[in-house]
C-alpha atoms as a PDB file:
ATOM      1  CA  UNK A   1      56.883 157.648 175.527  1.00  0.00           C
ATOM      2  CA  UNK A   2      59.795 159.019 177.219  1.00  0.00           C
ATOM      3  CA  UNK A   3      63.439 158.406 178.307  1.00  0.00           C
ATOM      4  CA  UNK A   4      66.910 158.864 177.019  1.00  0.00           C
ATOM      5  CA  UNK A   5      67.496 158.480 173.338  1.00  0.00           C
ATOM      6  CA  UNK A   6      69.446 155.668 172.148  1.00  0.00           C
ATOM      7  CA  UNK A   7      70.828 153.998 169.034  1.00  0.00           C
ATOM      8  CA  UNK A   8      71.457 150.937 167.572  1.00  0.00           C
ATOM      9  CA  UNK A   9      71.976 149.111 164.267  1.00  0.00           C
ATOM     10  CA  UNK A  10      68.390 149.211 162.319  1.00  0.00           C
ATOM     11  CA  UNK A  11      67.627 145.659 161.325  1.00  0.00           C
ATOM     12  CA  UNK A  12      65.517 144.284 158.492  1.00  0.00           C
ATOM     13  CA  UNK A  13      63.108 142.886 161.429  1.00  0.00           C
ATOM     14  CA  UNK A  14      62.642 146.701 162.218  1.00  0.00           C
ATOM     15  CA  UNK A  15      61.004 147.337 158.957  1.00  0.00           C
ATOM     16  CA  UNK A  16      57.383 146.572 159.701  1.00  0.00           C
ATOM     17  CA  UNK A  17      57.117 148.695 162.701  1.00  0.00           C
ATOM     18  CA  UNK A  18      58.970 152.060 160.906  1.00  0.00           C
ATOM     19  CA  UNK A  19      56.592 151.691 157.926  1.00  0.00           C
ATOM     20  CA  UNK A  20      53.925 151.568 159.968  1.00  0.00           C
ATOM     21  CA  UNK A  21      54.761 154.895 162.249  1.00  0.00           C
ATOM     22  CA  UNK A  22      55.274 156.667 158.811  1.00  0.00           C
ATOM     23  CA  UNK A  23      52.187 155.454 157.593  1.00  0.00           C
ATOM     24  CA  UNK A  24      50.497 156.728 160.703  1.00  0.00           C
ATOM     25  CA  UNK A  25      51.655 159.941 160.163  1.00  0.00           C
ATOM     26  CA  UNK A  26      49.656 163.390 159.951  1.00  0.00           C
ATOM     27  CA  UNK A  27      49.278 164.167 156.394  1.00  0.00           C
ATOM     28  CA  UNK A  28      52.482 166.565 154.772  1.00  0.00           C
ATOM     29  CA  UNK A  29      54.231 165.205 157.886  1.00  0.00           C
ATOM     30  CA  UNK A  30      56.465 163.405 154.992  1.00  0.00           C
ATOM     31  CA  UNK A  31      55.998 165.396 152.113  1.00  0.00           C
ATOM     32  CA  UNK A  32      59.722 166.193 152.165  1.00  0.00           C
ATOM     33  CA  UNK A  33      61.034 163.102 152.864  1.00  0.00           C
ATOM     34  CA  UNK A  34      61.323 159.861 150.553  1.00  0.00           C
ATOM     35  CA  UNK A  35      64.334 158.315 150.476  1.00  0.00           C
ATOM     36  CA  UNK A  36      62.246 154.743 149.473  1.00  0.00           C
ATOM     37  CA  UNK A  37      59.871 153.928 146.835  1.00  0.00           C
ATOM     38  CA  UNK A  38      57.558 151.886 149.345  1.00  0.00           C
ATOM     39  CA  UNK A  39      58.140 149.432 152.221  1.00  0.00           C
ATOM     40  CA  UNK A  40      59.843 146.462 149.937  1.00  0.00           C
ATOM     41  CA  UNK A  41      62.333 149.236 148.839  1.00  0.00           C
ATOM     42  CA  UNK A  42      62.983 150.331 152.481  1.00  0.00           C
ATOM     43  CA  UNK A  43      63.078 146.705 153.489  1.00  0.00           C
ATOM     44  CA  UNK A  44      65.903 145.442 150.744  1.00  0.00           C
ATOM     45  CA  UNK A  45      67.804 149.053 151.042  1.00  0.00           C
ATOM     46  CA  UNK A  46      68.199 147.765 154.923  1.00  0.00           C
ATOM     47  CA  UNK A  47      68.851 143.685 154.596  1.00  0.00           C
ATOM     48  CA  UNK A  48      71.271 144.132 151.617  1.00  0.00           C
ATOM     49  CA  UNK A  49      73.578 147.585 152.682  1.00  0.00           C
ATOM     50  CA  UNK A  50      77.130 146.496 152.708  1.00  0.00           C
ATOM     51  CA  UNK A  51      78.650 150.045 153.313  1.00  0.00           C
ATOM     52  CA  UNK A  52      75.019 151.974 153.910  1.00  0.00           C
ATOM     53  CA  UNK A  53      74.472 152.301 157.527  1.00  0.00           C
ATOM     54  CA  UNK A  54      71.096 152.869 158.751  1.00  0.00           C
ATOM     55  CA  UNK A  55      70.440 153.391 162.844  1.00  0.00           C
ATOM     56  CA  UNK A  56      67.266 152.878 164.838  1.00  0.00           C
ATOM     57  CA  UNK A  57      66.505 155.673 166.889  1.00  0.00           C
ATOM     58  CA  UNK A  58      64.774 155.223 170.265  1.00  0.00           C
ATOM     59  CA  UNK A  59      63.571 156.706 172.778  1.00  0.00           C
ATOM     60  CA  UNK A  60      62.949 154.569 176.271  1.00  0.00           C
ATOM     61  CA  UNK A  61      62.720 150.897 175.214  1.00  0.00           C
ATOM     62  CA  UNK A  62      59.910 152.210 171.519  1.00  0.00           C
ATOM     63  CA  UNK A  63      61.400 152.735 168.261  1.00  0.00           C
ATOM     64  CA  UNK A  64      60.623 156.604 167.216  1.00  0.00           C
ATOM     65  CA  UNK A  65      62.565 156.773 164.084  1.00  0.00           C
ATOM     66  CA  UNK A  66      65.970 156.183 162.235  1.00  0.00           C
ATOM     67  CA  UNK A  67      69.057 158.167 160.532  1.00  0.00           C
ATOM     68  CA  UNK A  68      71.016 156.447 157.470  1.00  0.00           C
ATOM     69  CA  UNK A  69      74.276 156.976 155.988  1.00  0.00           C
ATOM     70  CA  UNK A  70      73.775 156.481 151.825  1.00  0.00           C
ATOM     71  CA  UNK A  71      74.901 156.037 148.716  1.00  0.00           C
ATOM     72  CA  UNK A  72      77.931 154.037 149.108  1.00  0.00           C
ATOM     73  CA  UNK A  73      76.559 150.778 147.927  1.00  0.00           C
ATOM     74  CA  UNK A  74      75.616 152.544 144.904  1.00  0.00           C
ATOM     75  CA  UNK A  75      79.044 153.681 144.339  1.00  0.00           C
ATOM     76  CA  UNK A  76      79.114 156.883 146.053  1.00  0.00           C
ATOM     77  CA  UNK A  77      82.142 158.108 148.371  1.00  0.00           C
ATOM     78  CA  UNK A  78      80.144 160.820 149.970  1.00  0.00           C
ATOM     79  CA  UNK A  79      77.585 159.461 151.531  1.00  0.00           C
ATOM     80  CA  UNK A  80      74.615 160.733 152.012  1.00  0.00           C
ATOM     81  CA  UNK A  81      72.790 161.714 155.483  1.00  0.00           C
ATOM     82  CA  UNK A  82      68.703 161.155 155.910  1.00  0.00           C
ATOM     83  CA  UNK A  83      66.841 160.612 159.254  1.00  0.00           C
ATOM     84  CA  UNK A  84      62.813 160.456 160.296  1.00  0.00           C
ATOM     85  CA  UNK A  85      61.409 160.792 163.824  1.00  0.00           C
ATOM     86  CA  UNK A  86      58.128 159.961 164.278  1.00  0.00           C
ATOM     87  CA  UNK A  87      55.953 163.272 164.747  1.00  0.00           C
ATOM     88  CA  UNK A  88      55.083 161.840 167.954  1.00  0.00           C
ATOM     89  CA  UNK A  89      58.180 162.423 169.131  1.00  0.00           C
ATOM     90  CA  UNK A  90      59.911 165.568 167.201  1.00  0.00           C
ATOM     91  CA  UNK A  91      61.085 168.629 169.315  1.00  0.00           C
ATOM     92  CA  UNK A  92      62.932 165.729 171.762  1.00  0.00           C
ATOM     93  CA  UNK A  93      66.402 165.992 170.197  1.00  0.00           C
ATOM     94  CA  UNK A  94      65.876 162.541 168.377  1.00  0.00           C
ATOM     95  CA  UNK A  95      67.299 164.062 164.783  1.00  0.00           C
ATOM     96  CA  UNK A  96      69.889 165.996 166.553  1.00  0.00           C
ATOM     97  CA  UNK A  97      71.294 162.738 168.312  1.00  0.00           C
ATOM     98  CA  UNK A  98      70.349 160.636 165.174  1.00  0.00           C
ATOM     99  CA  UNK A  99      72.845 163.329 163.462  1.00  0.00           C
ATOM    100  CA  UNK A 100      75.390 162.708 165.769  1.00  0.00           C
ATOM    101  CA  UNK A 101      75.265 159.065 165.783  1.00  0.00           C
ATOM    102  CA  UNK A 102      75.748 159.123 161.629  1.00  0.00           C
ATOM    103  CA  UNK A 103      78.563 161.746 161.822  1.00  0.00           C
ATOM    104  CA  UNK A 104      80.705 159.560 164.519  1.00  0.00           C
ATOM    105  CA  UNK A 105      79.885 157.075 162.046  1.00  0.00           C
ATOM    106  CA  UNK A 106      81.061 158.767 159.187  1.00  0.00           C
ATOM    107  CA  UNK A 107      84.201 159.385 161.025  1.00  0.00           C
ATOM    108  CA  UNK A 108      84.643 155.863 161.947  1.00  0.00           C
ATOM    109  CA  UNK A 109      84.255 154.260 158.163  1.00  0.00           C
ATOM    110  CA  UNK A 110      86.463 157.383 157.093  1.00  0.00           C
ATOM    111  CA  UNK A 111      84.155 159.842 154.903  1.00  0.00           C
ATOM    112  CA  UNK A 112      85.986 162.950 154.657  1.00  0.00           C
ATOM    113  CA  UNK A 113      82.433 164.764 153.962  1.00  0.00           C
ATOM    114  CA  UNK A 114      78.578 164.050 154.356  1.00  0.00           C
ATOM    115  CA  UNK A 115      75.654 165.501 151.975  1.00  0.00           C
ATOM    116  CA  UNK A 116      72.418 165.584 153.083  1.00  0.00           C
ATOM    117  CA  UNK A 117      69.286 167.325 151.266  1.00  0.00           C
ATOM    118  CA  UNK A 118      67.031 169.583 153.000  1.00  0.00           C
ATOM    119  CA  UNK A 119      63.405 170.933 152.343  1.00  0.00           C
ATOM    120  CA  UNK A 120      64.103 174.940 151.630  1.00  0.00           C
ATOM    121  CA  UNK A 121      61.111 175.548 153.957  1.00  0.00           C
ATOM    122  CA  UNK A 122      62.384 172.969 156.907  1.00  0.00           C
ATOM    123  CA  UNK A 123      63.827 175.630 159.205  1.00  0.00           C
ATOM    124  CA  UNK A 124      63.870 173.231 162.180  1.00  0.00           C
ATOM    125  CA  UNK A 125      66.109 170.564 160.347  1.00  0.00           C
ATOM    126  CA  UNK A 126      67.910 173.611 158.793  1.00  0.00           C
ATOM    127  CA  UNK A 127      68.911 174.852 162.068  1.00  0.00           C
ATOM    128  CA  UNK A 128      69.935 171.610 163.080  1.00  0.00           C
ATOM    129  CA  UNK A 129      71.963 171.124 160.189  1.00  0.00           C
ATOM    130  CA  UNK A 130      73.824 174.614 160.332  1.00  0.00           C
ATOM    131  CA  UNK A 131      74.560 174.179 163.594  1.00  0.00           C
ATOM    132  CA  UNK A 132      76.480 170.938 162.710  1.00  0.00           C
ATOM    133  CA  UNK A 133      78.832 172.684 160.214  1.00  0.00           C
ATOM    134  CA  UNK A 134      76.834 171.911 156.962  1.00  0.00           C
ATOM    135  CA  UNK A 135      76.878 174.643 154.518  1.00  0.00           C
ATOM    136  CA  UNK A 136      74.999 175.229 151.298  1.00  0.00           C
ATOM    137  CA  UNK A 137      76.274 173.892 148.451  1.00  0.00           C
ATOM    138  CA  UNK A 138      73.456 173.815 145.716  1.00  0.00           C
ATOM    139  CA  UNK A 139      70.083 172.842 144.973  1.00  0.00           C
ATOM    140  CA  UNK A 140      68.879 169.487 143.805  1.00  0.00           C
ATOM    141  CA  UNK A 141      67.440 170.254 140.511  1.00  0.00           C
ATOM    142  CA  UNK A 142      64.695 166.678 140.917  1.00  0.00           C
ATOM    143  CA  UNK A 143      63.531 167.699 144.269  1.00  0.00           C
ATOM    144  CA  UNK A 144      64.273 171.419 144.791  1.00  0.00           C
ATOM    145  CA  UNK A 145      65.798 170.897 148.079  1.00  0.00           C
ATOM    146  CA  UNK A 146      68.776 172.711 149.383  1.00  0.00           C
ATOM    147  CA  UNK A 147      71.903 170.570 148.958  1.00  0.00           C
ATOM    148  CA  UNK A 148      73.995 171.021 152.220  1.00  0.00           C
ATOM    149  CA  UNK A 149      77.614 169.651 152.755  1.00  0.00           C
ATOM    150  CA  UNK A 150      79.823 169.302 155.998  1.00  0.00           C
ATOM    151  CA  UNK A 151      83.237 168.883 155.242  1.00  0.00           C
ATOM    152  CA  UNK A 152      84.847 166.726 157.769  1.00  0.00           C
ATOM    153  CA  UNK A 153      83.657 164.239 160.233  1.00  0.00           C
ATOM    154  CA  UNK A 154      84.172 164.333 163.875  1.00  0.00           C
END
């Protein structure tokens, strides 16, 4: 698969097809990331967000992943960043632009900051991350992952 990236809103219909790329994946591809408890989690998280955003991620006319804004239907003002890209297609800028696409987001709805949670090991997303203007701000005592803030939205 190839082409330019592109985004739009992730829909509920979109479900099936993610699950199945991340259940395709190389094992400890996804160690670090699990936002939902299984595919019925993922599924409701998407069809009932009234202030989460989640975005579909493609690349030429195939889905390759998603990025998701957070935490704000359960109360939270920060929200909270996540994104997956299939390992089929990481290295092609797909987080980067899925980054992008949440921040201008962010922006839009009016978040004055965005957390996000990061692997300590994950020097790739790290890079991306620091590169964005997130900065260290703690560690998640569940997870051990490196809490990372970016003050400001685009």
């Amino acid at each position: 698969m190839s082409g330019t990236p592109a985004s739009r809103t992730l829909t509920e219909h979109d479900i099936p097809a993610l699950c199945d790329l991340m259940r395709q994946e190389p094992p400890g591809y996804l160690r670090d990331f699990f936002p939902f408890s299984g595919d019925e989690d993922f599924l409701a998280s998407v069809r009932d967000a009234k202030r989460d955003v989640y975005i579909a991620l493609s690349l030429g006319d195939e889905l390759a992943g998603f990025a998701m804004l957070r935490g704000m239907d359960a109360g939270y003002e920060r929200p909270s960043f996540g994104v997956y890209v299939s390992s089929g297609q990481a290295g092609r800028g797909l987080a980067r632009f899925g980054l992008d696409r949440a921040l201008e987001t962010a922006h839009r709805i009016g978040a004055s900051e965005v957390m996000l949670k990061v692997a300590p090991g994950n020097a790739r997303a790290r890079s991306i991350y620091d590169a964005a203007g997130f900065r260290l701000s703690g560690q998640c005592e569940r997870t051990g992952h490196d809490v990372m803030i970016r003050k400001g939205t685009p």
